[in-house]
N, C-alpha and C. Protein backbone atom coordinates (compact mmCIF):
# COMPACT_ATOMS: atom_id res chain seq x y z
N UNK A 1 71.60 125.79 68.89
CA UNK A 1 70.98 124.77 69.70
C UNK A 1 71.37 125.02 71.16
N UNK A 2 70.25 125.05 72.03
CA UNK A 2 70.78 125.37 73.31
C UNK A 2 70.88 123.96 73.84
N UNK A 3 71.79 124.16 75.23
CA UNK A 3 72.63 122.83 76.30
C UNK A 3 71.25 122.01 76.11
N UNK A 4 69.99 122.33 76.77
CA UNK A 4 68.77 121.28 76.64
C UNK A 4 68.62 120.72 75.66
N UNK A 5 68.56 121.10 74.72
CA UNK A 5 68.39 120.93 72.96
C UNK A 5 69.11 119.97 72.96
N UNK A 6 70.50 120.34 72.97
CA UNK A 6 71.79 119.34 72.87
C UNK A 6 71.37 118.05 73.44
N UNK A 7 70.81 118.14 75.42
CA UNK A 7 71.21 116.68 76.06
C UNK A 7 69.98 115.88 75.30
N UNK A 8 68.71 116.71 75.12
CA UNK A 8 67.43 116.36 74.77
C UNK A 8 67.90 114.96 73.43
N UNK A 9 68.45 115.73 72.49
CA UNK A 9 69.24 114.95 71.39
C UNK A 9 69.56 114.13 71.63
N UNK A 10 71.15 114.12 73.05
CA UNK A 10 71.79 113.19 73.40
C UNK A 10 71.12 111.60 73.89
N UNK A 11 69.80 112.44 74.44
CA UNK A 11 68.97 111.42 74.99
C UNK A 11 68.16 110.43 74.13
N UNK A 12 67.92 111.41 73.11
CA UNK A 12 66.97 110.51 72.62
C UNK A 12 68.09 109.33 71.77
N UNK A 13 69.30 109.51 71.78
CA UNK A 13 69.91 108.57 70.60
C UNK A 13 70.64 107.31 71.78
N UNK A 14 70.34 107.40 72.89
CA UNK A 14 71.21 106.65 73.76
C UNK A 14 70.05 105.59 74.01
N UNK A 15 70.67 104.14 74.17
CA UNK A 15 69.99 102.83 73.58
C UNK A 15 68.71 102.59 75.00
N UNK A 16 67.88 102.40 74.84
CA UNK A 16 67.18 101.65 76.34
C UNK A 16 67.97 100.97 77.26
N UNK A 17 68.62 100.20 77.28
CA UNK A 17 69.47 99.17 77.71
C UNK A 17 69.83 100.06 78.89
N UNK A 18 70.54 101.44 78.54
CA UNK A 18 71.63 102.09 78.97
C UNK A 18 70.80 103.26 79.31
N UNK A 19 69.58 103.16 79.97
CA UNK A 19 68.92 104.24 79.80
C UNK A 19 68.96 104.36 81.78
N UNK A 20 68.91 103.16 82.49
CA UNK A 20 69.17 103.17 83.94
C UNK A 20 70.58 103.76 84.38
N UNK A 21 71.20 103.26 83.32
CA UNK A 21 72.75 103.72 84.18
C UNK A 21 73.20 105.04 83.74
N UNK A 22 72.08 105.68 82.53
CA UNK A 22 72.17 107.23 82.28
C UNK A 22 71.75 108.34 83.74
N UNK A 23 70.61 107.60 84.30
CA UNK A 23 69.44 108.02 85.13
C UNK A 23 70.51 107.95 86.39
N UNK A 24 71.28 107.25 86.48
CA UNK A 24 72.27 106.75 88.09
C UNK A 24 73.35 107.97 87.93
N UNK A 25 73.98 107.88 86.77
CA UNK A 25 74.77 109.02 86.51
C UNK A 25 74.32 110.41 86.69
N UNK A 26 73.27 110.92 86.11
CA UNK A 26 73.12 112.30 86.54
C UNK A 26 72.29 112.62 87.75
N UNK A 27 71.84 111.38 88.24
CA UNK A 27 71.29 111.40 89.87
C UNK A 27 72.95 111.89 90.64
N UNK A 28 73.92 111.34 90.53
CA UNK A 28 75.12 111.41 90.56
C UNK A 28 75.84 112.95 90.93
N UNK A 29 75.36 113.16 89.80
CA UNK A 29 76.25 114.79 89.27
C UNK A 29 75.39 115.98 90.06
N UNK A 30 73.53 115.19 89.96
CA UNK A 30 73.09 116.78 90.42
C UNK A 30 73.57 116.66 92.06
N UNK A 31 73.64 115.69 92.61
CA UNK A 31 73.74 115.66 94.33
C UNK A 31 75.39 115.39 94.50
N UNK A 32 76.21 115.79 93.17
CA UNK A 32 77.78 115.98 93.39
C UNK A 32 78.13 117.49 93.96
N UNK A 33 78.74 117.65 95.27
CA UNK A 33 78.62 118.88 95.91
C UNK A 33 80.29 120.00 95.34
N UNK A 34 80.68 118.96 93.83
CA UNK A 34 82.05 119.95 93.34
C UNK A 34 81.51 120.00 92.22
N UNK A 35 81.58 120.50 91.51
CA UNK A 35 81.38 120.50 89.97
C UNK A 35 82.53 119.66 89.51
N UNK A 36 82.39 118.66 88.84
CA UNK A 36 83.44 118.17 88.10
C UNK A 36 84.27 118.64 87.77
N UNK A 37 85.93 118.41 87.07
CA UNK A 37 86.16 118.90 85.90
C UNK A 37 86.88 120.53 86.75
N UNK A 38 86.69 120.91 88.02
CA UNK A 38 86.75 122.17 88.24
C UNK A 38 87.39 122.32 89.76
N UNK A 39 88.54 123.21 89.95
CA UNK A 39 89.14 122.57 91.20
C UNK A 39 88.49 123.20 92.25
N UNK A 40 88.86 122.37 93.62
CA UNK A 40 88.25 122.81 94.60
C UNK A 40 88.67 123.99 95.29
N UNK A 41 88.50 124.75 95.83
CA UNK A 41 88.95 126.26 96.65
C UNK A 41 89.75 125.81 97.56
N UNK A 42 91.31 126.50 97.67
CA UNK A 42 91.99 126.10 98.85
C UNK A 42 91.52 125.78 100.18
N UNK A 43 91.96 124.70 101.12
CA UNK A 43 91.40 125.08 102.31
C UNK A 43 91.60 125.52 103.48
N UNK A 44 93.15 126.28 103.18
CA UNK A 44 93.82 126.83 104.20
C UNK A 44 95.10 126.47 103.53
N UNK A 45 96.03 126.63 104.61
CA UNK A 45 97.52 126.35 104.28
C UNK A 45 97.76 124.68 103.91
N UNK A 46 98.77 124.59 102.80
CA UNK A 46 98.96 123.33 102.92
C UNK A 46 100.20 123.19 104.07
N UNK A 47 99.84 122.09 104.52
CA UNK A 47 100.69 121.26 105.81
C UNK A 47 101.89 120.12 105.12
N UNK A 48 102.85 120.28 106.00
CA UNK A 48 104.58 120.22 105.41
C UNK A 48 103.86 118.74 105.83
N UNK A 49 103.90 117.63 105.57
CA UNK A 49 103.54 116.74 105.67
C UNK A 49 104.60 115.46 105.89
N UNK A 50 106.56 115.96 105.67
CA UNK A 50 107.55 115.07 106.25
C UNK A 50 107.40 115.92 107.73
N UNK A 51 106.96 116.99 107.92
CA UNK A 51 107.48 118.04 108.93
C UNK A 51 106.11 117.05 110.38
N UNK A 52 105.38 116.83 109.55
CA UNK A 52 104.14 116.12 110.69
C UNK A 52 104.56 114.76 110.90
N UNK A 53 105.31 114.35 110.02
CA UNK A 53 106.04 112.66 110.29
C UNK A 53 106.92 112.51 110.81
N UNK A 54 107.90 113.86 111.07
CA UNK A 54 108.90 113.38 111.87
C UNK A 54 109.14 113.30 113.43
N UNK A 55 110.05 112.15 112.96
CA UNK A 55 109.98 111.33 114.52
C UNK A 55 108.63 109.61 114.58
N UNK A 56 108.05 109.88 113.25
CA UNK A 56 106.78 108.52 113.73
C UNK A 56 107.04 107.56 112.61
N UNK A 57 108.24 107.99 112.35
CA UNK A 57 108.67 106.34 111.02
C UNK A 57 109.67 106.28 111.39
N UNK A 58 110.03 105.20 111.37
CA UNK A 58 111.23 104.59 111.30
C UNK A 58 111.75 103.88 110.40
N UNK A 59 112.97 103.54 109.57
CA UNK A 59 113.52 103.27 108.58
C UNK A 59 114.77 102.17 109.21
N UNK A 60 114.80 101.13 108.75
CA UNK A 60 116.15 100.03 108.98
C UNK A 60 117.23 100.97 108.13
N UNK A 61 118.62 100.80 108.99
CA UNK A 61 119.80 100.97 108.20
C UNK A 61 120.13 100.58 107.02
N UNK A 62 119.16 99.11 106.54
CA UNK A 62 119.58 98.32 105.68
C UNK A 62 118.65 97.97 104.83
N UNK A 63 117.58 99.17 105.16
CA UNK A 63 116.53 99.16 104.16
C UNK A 63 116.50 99.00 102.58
N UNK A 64 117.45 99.34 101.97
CA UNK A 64 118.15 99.10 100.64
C UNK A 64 118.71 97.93 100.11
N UNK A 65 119.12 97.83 100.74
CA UNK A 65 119.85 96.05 100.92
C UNK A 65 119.09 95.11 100.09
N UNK A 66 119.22 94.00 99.71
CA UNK A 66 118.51 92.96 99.42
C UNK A 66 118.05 92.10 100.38
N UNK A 67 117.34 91.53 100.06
CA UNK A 67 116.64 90.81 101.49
C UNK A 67 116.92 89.51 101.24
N UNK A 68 117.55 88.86 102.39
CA UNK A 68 118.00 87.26 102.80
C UNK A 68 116.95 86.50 102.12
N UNK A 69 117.29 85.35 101.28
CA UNK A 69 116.04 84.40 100.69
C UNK A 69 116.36 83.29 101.97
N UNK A 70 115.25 82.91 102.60
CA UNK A 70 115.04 81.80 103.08
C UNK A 70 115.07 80.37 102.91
N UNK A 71 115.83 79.32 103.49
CA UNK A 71 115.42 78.24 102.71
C UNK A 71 114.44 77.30 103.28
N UNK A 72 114.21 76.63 102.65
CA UNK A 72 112.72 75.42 102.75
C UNK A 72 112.26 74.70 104.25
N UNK A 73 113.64 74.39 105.17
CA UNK A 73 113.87 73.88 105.85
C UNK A 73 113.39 75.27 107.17
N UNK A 74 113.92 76.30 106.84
CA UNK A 74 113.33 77.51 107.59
C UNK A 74 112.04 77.85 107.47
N UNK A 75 111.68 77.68 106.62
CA UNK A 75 110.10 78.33 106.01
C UNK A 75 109.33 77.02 107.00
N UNK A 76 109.52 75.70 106.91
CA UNK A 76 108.59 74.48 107.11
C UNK A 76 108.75 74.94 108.53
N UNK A 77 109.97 75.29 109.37
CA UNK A 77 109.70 75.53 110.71
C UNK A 77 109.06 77.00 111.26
N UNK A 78 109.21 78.17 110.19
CA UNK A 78 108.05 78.78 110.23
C UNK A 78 106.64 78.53 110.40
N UNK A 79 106.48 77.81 109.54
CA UNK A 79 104.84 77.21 109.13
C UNK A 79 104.60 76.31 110.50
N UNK A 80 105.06 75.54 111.04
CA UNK A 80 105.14 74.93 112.19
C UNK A 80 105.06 75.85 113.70
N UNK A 81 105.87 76.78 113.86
CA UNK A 81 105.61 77.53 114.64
C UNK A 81 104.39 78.50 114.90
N UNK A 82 103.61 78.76 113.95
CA UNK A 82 102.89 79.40 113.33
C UNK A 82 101.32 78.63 113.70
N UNK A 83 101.37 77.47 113.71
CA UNK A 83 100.56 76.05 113.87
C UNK A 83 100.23 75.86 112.96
């Protein structure tokens, strides 16, 4: 049985209902410019990518830490300041 044969089959057993969102899907695939399923061609060197960040993050000393819970009385004058 050739691939046509096969989808021809596939087609005919797949319900009406589901026959638009068959039609959306391989509208899909033919104007998909990778082939699925298949990797893309390098596109040059890969780039050190901590090596391009450094120096543009910054990290607290105490980033690890647990963080202070607030209480109610702080939060309401949050919310107040806030308008």
């Amino acid at each position: 049985m050739t691939l046509r044969e096969e989808a021809q089959y596939a087609l005919d057993a797949v319900p009406d209902f589901k026959l638009s969102e068959l039609i959306h899907y391989m509208r899909f695939l033919s104007e998909c410019p990778v082939a699925l399923g298949q990797p893309e061609k390098p596109r040059g060197k890969p780039r050190d990518l901590p090596a391009l960040l450094r120096g543009k993050i910054w990290v607290a000393d105490d980033f690890d830490e647990p963080m202070e819970l607030i209480g109610e009385s702080e939060l309401r004058e949050l919310r107040e300041a806030a308008g």
